[in-house]
Protein backbone atom coordinates (compact mmCIF):
# COMPACT_ATOMS: atom_id res chain seq x y z
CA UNK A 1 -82.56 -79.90 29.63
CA UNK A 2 -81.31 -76.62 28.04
CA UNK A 3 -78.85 -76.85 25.38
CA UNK A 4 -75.91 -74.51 24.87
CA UNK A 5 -77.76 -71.85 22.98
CA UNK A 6 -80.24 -71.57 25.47
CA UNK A 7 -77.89 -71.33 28.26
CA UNK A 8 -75.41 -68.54 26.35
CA UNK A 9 -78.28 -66.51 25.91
CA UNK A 10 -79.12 -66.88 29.63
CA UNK A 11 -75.37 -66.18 30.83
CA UNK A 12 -75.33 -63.18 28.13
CA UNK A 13 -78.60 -61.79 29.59
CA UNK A 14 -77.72 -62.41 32.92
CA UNK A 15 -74.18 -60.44 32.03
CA UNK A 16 -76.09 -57.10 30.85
CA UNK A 17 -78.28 -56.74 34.12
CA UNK A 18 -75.51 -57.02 36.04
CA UNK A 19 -73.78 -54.20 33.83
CA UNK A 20 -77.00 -52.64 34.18
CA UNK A 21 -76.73 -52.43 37.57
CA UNK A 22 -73.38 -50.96 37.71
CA UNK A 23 -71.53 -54.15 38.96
CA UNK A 24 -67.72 -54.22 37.93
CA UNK A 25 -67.27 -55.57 34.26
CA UNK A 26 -64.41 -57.69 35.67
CA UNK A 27 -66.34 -59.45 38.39
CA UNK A 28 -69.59 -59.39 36.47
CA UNK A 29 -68.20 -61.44 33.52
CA UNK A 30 -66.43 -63.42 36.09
CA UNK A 31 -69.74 -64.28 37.79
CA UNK A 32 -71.57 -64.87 34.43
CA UNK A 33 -69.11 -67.24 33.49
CA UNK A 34 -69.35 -68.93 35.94
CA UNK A 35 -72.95 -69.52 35.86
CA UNK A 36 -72.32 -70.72 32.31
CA UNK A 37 -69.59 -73.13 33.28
CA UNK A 38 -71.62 -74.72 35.42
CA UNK A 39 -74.81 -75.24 33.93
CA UNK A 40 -73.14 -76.31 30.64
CA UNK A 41 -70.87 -79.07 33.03
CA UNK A 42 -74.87 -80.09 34.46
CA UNK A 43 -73.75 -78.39 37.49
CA UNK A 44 -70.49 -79.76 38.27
CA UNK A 45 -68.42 -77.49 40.81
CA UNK A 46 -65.41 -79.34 40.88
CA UNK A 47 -65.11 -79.04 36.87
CA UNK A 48 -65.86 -75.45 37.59
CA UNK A 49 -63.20 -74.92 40.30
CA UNK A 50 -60.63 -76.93 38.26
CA UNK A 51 -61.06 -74.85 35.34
CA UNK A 52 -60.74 -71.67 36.78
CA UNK A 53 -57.67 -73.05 38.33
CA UNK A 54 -56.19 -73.73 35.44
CA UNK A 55 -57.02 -70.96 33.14
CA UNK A 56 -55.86 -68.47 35.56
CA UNK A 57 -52.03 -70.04 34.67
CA UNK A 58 -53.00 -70.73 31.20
CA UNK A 59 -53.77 -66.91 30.48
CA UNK A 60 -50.86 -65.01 32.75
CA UNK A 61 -48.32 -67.79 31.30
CA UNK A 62 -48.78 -65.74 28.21
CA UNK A 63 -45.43 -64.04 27.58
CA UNK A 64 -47.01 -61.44 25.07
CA UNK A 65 -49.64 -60.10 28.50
CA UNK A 66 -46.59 -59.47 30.17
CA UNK A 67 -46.17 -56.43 28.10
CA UNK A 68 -49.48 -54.66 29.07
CA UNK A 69 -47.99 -53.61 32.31
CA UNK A 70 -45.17 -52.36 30.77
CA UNK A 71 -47.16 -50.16 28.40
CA UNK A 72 -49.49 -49.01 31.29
CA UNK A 73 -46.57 -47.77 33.23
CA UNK A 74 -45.04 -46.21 30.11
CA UNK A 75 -48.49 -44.10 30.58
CA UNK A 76 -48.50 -43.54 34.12
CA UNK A 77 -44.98 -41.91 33.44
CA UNK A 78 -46.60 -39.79 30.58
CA UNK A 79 -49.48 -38.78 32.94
CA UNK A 80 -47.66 -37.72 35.89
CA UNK A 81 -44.55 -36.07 34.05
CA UNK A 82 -46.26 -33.19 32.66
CA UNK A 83 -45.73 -34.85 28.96
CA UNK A 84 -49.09 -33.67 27.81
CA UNK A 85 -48.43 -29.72 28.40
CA UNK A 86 -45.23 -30.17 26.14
CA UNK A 87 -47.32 -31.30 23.41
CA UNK A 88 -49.96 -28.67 23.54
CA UNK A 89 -47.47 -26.29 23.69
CA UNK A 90 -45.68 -27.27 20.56
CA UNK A 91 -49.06 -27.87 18.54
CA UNK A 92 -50.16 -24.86 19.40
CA UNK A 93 -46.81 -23.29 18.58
CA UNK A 94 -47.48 -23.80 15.47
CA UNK A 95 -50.96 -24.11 14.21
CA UNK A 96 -53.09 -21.99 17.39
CA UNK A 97 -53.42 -18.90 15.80
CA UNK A 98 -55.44 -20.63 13.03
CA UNK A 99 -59.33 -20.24 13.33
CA UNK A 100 -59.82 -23.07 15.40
CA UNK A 101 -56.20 -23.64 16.16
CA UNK A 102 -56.55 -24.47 19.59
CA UNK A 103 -58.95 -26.83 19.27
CA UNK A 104 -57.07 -28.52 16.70
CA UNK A 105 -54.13 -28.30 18.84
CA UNK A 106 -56.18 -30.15 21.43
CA UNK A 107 -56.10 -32.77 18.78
CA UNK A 108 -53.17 -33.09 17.90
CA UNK A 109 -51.64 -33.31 21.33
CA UNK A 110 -54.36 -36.45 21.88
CA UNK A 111 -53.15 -37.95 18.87
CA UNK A 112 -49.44 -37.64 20.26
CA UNK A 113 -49.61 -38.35 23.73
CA UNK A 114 -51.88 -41.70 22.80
CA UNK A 115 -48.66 -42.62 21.67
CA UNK A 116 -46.81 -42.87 24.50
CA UNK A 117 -50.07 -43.81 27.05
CA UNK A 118 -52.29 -46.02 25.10
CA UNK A 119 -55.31 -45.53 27.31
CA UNK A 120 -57.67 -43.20 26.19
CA UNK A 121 -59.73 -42.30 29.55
CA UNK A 122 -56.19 -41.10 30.47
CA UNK A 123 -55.47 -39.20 27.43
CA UNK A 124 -59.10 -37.65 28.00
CA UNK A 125 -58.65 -36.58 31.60
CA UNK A 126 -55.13 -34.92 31.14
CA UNK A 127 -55.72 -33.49 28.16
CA UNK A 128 -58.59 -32.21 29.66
CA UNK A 129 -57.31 -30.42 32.66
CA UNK A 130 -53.63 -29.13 30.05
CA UNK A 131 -56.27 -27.98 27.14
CA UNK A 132 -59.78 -27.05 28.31
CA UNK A 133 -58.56 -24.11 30.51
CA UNK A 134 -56.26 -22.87 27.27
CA UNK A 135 -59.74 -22.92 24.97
CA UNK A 136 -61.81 -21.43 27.88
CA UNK A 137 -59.60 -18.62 28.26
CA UNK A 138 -59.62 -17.46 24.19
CA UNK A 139 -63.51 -18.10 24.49
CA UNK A 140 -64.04 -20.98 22.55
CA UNK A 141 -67.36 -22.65 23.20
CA UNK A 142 -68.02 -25.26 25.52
CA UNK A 143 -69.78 -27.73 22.81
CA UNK A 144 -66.68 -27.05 20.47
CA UNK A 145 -63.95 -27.30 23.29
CA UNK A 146 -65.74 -30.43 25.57
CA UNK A 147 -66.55 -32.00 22.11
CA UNK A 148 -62.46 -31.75 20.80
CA UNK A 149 -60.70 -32.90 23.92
CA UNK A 150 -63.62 -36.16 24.52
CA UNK A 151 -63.11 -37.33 20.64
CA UNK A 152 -59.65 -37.19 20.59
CA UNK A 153 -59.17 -38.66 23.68
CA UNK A 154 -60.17 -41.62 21.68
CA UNK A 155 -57.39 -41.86 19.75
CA UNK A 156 -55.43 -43.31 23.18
CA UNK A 157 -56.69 -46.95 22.06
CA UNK A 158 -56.22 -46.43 18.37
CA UNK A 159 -52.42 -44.72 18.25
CA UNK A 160 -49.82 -47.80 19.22
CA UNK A 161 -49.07 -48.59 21.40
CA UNK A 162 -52.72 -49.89 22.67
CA UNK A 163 -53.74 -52.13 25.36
CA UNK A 164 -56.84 -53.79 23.31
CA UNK A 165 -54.81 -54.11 20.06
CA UNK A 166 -52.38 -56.10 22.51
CA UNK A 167 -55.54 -58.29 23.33
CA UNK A 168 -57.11 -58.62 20.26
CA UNK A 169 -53.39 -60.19 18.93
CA UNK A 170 -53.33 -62.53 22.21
CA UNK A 171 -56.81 -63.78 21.35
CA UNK A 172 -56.49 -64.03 17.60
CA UNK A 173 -53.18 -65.29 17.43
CA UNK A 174 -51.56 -62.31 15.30
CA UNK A 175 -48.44 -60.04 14.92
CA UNK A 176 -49.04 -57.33 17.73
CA UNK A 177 -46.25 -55.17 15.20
CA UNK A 178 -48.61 -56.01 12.07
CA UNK A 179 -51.47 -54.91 14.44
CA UNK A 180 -49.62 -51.51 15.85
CA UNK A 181 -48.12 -50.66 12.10
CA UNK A 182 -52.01 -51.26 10.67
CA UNK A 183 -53.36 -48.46 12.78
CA UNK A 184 -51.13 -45.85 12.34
CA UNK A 185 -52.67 -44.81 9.08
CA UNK A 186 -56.02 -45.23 10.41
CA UNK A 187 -55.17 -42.94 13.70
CA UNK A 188 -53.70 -40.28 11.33
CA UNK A 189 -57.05 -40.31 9.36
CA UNK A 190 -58.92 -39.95 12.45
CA UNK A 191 -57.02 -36.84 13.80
CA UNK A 192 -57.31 -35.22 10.13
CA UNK A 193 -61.31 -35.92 9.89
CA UNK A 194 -61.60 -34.32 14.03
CA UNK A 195 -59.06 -30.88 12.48
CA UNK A 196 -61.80 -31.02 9.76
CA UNK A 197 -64.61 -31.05 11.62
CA UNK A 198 -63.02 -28.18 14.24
CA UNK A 199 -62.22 -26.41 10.95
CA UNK A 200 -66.18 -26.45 9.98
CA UNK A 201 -67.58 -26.04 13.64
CA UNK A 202 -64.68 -22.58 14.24
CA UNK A 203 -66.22 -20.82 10.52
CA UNK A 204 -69.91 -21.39 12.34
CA UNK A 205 -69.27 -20.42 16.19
CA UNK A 206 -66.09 -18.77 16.98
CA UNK A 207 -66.87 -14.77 15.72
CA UNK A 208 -65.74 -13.26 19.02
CA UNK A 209 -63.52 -15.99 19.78
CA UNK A 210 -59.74 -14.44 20.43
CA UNK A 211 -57.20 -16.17 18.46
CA UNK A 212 -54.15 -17.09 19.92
CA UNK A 213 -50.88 -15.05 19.46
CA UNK A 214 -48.84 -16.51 16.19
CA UNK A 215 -45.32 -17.48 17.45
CA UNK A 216 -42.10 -16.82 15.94
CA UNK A 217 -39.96 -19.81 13.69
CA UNK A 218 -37.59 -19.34 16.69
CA UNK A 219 -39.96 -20.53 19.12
CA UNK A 220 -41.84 -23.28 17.17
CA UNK A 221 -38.11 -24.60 16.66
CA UNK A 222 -37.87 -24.43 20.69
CA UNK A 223 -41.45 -26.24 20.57
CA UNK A 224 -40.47 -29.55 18.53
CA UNK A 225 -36.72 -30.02 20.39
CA UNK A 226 -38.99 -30.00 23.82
CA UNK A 227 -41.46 -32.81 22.48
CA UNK A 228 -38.67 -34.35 20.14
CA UNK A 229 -37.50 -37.15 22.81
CA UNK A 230 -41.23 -38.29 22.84
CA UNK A 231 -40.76 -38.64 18.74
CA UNK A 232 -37.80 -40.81 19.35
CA UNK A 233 -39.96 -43.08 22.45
CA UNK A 234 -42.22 -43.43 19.59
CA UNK A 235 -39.61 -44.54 17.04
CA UNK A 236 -38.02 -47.23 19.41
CA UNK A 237 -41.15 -48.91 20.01
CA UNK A 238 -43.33 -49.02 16.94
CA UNK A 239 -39.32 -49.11 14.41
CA UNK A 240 -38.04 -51.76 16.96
CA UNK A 241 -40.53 -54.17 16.98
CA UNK A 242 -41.56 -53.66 12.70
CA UNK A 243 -37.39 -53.39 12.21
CA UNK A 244 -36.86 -56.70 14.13
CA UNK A 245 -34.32 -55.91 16.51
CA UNK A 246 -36.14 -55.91 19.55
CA UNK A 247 -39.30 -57.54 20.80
CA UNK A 248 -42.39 -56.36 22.41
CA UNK A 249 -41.11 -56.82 25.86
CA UNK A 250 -37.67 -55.52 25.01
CA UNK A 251 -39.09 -52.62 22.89
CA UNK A 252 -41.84 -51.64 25.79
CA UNK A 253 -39.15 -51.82 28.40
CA UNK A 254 -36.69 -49.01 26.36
CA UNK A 255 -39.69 -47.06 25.81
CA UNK A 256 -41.50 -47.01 29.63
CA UNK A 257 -37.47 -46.67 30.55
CA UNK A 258 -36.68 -43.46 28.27
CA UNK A 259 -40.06 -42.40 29.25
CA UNK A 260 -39.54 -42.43 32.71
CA UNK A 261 -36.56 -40.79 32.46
CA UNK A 262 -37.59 -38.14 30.33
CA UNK A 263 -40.53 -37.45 32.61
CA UNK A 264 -38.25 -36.86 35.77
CA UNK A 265 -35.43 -34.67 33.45
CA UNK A 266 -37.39 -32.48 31.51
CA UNK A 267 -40.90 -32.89 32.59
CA UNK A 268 -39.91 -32.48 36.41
CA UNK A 269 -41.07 -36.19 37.76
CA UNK A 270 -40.17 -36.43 41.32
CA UNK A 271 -40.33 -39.59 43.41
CA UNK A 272 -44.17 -38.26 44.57
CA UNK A 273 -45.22 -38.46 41.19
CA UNK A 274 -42.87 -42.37 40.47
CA UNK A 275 -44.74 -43.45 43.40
CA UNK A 276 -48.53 -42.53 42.15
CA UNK A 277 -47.23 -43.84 38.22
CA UNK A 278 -46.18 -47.31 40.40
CA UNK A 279 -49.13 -47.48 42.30
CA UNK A 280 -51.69 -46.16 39.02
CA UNK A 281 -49.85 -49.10 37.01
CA UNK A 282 -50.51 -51.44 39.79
CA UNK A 283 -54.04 -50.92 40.15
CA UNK A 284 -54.78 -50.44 36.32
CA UNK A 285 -53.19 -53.74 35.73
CA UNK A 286 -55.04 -55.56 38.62
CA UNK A 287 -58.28 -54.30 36.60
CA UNK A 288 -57.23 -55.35 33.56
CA UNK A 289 -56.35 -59.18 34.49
CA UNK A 290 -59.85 -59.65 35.89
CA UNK A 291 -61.08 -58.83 33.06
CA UNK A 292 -59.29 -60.98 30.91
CA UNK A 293 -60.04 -63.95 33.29
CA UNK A 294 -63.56 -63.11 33.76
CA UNK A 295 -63.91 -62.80 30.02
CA UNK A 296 -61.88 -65.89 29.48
CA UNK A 297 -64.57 -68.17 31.80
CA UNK A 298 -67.55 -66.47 30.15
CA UNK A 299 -66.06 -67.68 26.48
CA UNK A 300 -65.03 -71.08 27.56
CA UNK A 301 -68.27 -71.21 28.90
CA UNK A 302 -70.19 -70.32 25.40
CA UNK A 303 -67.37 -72.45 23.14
CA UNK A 304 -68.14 -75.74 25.71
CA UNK A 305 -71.87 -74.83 24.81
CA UNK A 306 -71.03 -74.41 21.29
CA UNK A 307 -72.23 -71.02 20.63
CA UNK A 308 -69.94 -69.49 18.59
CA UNK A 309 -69.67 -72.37 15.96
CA UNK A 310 -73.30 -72.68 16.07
CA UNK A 311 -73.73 -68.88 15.69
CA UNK A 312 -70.92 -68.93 12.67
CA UNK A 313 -72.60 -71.98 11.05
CA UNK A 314 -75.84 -70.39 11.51
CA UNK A 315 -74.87 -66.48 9.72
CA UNK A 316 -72.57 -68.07 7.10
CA UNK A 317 -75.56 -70.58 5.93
CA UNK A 318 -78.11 -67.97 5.99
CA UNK A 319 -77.66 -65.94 2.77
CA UNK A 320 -76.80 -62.67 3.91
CA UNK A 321 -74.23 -60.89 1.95
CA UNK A 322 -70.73 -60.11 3.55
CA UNK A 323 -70.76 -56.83 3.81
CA UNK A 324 -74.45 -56.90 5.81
CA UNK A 325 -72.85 -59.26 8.19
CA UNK A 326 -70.14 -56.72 9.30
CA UNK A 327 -72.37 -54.25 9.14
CA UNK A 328 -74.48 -55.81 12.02
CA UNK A 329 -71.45 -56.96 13.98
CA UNK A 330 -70.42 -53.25 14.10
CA UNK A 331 -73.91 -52.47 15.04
CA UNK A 332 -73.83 -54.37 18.17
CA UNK A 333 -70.47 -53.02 18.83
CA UNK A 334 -72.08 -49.86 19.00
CA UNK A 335 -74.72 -51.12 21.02
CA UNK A 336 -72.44 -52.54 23.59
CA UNK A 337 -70.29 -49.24 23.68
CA UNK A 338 -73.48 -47.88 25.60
CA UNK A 339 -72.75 -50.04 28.55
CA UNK A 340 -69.62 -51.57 28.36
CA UNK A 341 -65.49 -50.47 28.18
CA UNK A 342 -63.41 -50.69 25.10
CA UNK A 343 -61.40 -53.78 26.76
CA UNK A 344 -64.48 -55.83 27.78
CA UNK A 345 -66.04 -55.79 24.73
CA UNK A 346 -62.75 -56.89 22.59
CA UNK A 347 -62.95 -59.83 25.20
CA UNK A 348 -66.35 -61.05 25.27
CA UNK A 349 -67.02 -60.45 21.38
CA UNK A 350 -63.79 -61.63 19.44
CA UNK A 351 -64.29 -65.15 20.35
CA UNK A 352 -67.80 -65.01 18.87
CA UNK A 353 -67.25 -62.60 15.68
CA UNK A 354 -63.88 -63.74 14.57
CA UNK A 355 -64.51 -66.76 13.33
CA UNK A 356 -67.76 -65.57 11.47
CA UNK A 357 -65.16 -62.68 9.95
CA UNK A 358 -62.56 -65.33 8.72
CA UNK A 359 -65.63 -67.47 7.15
CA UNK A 360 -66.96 -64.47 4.90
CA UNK A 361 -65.60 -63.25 1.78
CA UNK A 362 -64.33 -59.88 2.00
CA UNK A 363 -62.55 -58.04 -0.46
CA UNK A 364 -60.66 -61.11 -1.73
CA UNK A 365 -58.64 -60.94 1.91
CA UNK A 366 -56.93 -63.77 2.63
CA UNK A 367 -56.78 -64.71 6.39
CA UNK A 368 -54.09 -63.15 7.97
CA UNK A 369 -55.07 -59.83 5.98
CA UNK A 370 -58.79 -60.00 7.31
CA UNK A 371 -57.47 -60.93 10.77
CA UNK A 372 -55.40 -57.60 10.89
CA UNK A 373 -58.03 -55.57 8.86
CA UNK A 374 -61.17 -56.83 11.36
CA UNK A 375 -59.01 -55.94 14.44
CA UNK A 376 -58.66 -51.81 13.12
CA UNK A 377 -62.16 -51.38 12.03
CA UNK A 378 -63.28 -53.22 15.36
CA UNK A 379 -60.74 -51.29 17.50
CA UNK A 380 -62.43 -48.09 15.82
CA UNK A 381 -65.79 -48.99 16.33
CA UNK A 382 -65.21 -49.90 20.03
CA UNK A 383 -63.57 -46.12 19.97
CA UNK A 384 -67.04 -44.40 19.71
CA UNK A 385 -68.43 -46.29 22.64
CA UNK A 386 -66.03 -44.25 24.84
CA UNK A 387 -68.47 -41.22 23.17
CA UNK A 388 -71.62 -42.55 23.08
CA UNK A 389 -74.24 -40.72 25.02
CA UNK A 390 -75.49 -41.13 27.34
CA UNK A 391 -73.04 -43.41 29.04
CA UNK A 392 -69.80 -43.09 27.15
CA UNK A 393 -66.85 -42.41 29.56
CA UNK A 394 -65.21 -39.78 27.99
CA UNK A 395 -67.85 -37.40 28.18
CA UNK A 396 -68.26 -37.99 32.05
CA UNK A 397 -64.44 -37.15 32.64
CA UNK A 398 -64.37 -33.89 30.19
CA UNK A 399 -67.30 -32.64 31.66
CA UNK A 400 -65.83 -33.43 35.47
CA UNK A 401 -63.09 -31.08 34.42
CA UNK A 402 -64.89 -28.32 32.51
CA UNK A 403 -65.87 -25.13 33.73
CA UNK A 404 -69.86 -25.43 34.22
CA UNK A 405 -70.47 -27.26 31.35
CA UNK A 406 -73.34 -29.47 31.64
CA UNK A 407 -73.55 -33.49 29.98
CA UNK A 408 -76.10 -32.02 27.59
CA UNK A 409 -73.30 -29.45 26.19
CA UNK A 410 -70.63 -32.30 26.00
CA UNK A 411 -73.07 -34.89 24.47
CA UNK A 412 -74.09 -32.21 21.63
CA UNK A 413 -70.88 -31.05 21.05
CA UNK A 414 -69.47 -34.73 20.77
CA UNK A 415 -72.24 -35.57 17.80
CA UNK A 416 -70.35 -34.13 14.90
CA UNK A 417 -67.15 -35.85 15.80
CA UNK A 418 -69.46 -39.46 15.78
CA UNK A 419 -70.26 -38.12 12.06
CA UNK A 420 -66.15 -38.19 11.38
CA UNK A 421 -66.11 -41.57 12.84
CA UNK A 422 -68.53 -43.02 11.07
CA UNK A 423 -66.96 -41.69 8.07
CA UNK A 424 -64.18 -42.98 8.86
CA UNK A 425 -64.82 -46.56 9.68
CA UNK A 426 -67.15 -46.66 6.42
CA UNK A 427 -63.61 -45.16 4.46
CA UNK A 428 -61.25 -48.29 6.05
CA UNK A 429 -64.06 -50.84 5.74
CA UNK A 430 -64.27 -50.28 1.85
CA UNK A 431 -60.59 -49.67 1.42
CA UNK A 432 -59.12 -52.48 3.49
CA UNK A 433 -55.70 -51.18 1.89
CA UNK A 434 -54.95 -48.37 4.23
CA UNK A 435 -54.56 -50.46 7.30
CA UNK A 436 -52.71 -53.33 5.33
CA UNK A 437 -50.11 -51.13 3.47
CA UNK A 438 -47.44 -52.09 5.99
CA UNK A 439 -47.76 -55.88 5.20
């Protein structure tokens, strides 16, 4: 009779071919949990059937998953009200006539429209089709200009609002303001190591590049009162819930609300484009859920079969230091990134990491402070999956929307934005500080 290691491994394995073969993460960790379930239960259907009965009203019960909807639809409004152009035009106002400008522009925008979407495929596909024409037109190189707009489309998951933060806090049991406030220093770190790393890639490859025309004070001014009611959605949601005075529902509500309406008014919204952000939230929730119950069934699955005690018991008795523990954690989140979404992974690995994080010793953190800390550098780590060739999903959409770039171009000219990233995650992991200064 197998035991619950045995089996875990098996409903793992079985889990990765079907990723392998292209199967639907949702349904496949749906179907591999169930398979665990059931052999764990010695094949008992009706425990199986009752469980997944149950869980389903267990998970959606949750009044804090009622807000991922609301956050999605705040990005849907983004998307389809032209918000994105507003805020290349004002970064680029002021900063595109720089060597390299653009491209840091490119950035820039990322960083500030991942504020108000939280998705970073759909900060990568419309800040590719507002930005790549803009680079391809003052002759910046493809590797440079498919490499910008892919890394910095990653910084849709790590600016709050963000759909896995909201999940990691749901599954650990934290403060989804904590979480939001903890990665704002973090996200601003990332888009100042990408400006660097444009910076050092313009000096090498952009001598008969065109720069673009310097604008007048006048017209930068112009610039920051068109993206200035973004600022304030910003303010409301991330000041409101850290101030107190409204809640994440409340505080998602105003800003999808303010959003909406400042997609129609200034961004020109019309009901076309209310009925695709509708439908788009509709559809990107659906996708969502199934995850979360798939991935739900998988864990109870491997916590009835007792393999993330056993696994925690197991790396906290062997001897390895701390900080080699994390390290291979983040290793296999890199792994992973290869074949599986940002979301999916938060789901199937917290369960099984997070209580090996709270066992180590780490920096003298006490629990709540590791618990916020873990959830950044994990949240950044699952960020260069999105990258990763060959597979990562960024580069798929920026080269879909390129001018006759090929994947080849867009993986080489993603590598030296990994390098930030790495340098990054290695600067938050030793200084736990800058993602708990807000506590």
């Amino acid at each position: 009779m197998m035991g619950g290691l045995e089996i875990g491994a098996i409903s793992l394995g079985i889990l990765l071919v079907m990723l392998g073969l292209r199967l639907h993460v949702g349904v496949a960790m749906l179907v591999a949990g169930a398979i665990c379930y059931w052999l764990v239960n010695d094949g008992d259907l009706n425990s199986l059937l009752f469980t997944l009965n149950n869980l389903v009203y267990a998970r959606f019960s949750s009044y804090d998953l009622a807000v991922i909807p609301i956050f999605v639809l705040m990005g849907q409004f983004a998307v389809h009200g032209g918000l994105s152009a507003a805020l290349f035009r004002a970064c680029a106002s002021w900063i595109g006539h720089w060597r390299g400008g653009l491209a840091m522009s490119a950035a820039g925008a990322c960083a500030g429209f991942g504020a108000i979407c939280g998705s970073s495929l759909a900060t990568a596909t419309t800040m590719s089709q507002v930005a790549l024409p803009e680079l391809e037109r003052y002759h910046y190189g493809q590797r440079l200009a498919t490499g910008t707009v892919a890394a910095a489309g990653t910084l849709g998951i790590l600016i709050p609002p963000s759909v896995p933060l909201i999940v990691y806090a749901v599954l650990t049991q934290e403060s989804i303001a904590a979480l939001f406030m903890a990665a704002i220093l973090p996200g601003l770190l990332a888009v100042a190591g990408y400006m660097v790393v444009i910076r050092i890639m313009a000096i090498k490859t952009m001598r008969d590049v065109e720069r673009a025309p310097r604008h007048s004070w006048a017209e930068r001014v112009v610039s920051l009162r068109d993206i200035a009611p973004i600022l304030v959605i910003f303010a409301i949601v991330i000041f409101g819930l850290y101030g107190g005075w409204a809640n994440l529902t409340e505080a998602a509500s105003i800003g999808a609300a303010a959003c909406g309406l400042y997609a129609i008014v200034r961004g020109g919204m019309r009901w076309q484009g209310v009925y695709k952000s509708l439908i788009g939230t509709a559809e990107a929730t659906a996708m969502i859920y199934l995850v979360v119950i798939g991935a739900d069934l998988l864990n109870s699955g491997l916590a009835l079969g007792q393999l993330p005690n056993t696994l925690a018991e197991w790396i906290l008795g062997s001897g390895f230091a701390p900080l080699v523990v994390l390290l291979i954690i983040l290793l296999i989140y890199l792994l992973l990134g290869c074949v599986m979404d940002s979301l999916s992974m938060i789901l199937l690995t917290i369960p099984i990491f997070y209580p090996i994080i709270l066992g180590l010793d780490l920096f003298g953190l006490d629990a709540t402070e590791k618990s916020i800390w873990f959830g950044i550098v994990a949240l950044m780590v699952v960020e260069i999956g999105l990258i990763t060739p060959p597979m990562g999903m960024n580069l798929f959409i920026v080269q879909k929307y390129s001018r006759g770039a090929s994947l080849s171009t867009v993986n080489r000219g993603i590598l030296p934005f990994i390098g930030a990233d790495i340098v990054r995650i290695a600067i938050v992991v030793m200084i736990p500080a800058l993602s708990l200064v807000w506590l």
